[in-house]
Each structure stands twice: as structure tokens, then as C-alpha cells.
C-alpha atoms as a PDB file:
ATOM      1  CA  UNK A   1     -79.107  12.819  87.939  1.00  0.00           C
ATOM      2  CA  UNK A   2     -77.725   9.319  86.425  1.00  0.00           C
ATOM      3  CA  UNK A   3     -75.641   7.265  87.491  1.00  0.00           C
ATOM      4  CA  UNK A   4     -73.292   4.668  85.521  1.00  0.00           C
ATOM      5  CA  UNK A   5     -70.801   2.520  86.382  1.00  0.00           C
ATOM      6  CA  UNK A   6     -67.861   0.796  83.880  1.00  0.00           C
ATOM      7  CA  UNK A   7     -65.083  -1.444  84.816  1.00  0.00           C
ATOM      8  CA  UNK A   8     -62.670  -1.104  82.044  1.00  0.00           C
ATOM      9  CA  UNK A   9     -59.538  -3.553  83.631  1.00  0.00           C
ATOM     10  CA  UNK A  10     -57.814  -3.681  80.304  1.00  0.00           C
ATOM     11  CA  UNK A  11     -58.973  -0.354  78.586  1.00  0.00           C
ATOM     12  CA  UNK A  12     -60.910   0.503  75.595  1.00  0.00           C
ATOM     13  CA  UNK A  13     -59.462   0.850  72.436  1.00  0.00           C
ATOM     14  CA  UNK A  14     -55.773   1.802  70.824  1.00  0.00           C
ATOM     15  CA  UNK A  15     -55.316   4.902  72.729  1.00  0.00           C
ATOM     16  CA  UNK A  16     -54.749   6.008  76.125  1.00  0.00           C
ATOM     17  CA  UNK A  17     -57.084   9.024  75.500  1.00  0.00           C
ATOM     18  CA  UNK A  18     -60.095   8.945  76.754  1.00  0.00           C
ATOM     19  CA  UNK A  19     -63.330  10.987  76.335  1.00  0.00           C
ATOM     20  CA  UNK A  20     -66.417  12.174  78.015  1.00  0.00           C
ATOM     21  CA  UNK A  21     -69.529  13.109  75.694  1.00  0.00           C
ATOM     22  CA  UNK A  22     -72.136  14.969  77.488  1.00  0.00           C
ATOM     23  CA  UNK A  23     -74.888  15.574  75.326  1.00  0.00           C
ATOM     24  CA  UNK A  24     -78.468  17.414  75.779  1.00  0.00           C
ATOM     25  CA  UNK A  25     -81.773  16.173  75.237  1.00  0.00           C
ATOM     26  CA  UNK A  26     -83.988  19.431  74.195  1.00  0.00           C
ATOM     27  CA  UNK A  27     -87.402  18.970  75.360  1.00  0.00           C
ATOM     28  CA  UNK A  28     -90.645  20.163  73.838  1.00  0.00           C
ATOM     29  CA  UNK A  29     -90.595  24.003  73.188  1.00  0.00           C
ATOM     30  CA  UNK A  30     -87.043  24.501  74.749  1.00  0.00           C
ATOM     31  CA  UNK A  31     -84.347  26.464  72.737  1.00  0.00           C
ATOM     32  CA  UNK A  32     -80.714  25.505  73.203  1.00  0.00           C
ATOM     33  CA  UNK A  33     -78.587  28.424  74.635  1.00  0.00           C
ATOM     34  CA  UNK A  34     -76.326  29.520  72.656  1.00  0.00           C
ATOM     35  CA  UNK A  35     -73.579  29.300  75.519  1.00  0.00           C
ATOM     36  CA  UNK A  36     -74.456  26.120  76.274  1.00  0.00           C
ATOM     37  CA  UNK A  37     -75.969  24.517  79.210  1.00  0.00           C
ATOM     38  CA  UNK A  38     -73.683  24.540  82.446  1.00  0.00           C
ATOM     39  CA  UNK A  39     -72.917  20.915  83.960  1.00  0.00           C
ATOM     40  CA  UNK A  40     -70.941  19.174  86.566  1.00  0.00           C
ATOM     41  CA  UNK A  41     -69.882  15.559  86.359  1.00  0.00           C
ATOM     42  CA  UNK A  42     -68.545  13.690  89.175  1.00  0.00           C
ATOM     43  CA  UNK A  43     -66.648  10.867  88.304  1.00  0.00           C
ATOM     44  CA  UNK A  44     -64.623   8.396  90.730  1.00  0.00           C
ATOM     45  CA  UNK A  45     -61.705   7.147  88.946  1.00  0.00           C
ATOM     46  CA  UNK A  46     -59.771   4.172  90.506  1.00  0.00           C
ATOM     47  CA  UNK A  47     -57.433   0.601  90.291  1.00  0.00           C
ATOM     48  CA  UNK A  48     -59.575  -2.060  90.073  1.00  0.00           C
ATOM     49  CA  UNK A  49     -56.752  -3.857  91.933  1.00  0.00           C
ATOM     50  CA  UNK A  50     -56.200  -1.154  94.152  1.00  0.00           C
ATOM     51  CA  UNK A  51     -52.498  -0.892  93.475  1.00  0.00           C
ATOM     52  CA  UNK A  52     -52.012   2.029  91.245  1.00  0.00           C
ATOM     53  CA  UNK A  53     -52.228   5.148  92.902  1.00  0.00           C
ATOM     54  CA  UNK A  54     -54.103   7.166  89.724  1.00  0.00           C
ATOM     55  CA  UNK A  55     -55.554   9.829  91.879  1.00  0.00           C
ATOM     56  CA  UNK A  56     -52.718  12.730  90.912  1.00  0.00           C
ATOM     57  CA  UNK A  57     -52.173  11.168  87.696  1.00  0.00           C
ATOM     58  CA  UNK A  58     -55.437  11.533  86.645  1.00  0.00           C
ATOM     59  CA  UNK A  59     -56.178  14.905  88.493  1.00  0.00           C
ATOM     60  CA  UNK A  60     -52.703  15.815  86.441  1.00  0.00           C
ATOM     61  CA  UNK A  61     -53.632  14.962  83.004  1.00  0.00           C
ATOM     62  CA  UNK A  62     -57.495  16.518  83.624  1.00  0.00           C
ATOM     63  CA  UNK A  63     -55.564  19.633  84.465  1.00  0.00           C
ATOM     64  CA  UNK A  64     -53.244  19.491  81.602  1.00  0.00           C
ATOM     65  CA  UNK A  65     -56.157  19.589  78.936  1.00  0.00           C
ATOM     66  CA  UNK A  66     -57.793  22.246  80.741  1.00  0.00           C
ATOM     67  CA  UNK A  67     -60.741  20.380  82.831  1.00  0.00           C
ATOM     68  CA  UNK A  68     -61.673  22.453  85.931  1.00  0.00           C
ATOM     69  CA  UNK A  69     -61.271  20.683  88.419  1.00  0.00           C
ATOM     70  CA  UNK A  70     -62.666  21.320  92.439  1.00  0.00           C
ATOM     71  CA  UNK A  71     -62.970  19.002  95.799  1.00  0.00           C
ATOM     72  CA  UNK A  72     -66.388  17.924  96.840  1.00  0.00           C
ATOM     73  CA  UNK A  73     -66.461  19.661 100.527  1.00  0.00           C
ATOM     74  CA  UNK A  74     -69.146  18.763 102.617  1.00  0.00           C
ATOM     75  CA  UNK A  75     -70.247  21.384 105.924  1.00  0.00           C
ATOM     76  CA  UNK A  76     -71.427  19.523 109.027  1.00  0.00           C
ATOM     77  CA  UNK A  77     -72.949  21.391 111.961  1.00  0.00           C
ATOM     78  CA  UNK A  78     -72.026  19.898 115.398  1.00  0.00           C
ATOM     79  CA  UNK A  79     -75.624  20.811 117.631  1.00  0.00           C
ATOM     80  CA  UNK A  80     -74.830  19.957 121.219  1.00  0.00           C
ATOM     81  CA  UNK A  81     -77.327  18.370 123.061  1.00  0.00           C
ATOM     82  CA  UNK A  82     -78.070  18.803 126.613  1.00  0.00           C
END
């Protein structure tokens, strides 16, 4: 797992498109598969001044070029104790 973290208050670069390059290390005697290697990326997306709400818009345009997209859902067990 790694873990990075970017503030990027103006942007980067002339265009508003932006890009995620995932790219894999092959270690010593391991063959790439030819379909790839599955992956999931979690990223968290926000304002810096916590005034634009960029949740749907950015949840819109990841859907709009195709990026599957799915809620982290966590299961908690209530025990009760006696």
C-alpha cells in the first residue's frame, strides 16, 4: 500500500484534465499478465477551502470517462455484553 498526499490549490498545468498513471514494478522472475494486473485506488478528492462541493462533480466526470466507481462500506458487528 502507499500513500501520497498533493495539495494542488491552483492546479497543474493548461488543462482541466487530469490523469492517474499506475504503473507496475515486475520483480525478479515475474511475467506480466497479459490482462494486466487488477488494482484499486482510493483517492479523497476535496476544496482545500472547503467551499466547493466537488464530490458529484468529480464522481460525475469519473463516470463520464468510464472509471468504475463503488462506496467504501464498512460491516460492524454490535456484541452485547452482559
Amino acid at each position: 500500500m502507499k500513500v501520497f498526499e498533493k495539495t494542488f490549490p491552483q492546479g497543474v498545468g493548461p488543462s482541466s484534465n487530469w490523469r492517474l498513471f499506475v504503473e507496475y514494478l515486475t520483480r525478479a522472475g515475474e511475467v506480466m499478465p497479459e490482462g494486466g494486473v487488477p488494482f484499486t485506488a482510493i483517492l479523497t478528492i476535496s476544496d482545500p477551502d472547503a467551499e466547493g462541493a466537488v464530490f458529484n462533480d468529480m464522481r460525475q466526470s469519473l463516470q463520464a470517462i468510464g472509471t468504475q466507481i463503488a462506496d467504501i462500506r464498512t460491516a460492524a458487528r454490535i456484541t452485547p455484553r452482559i
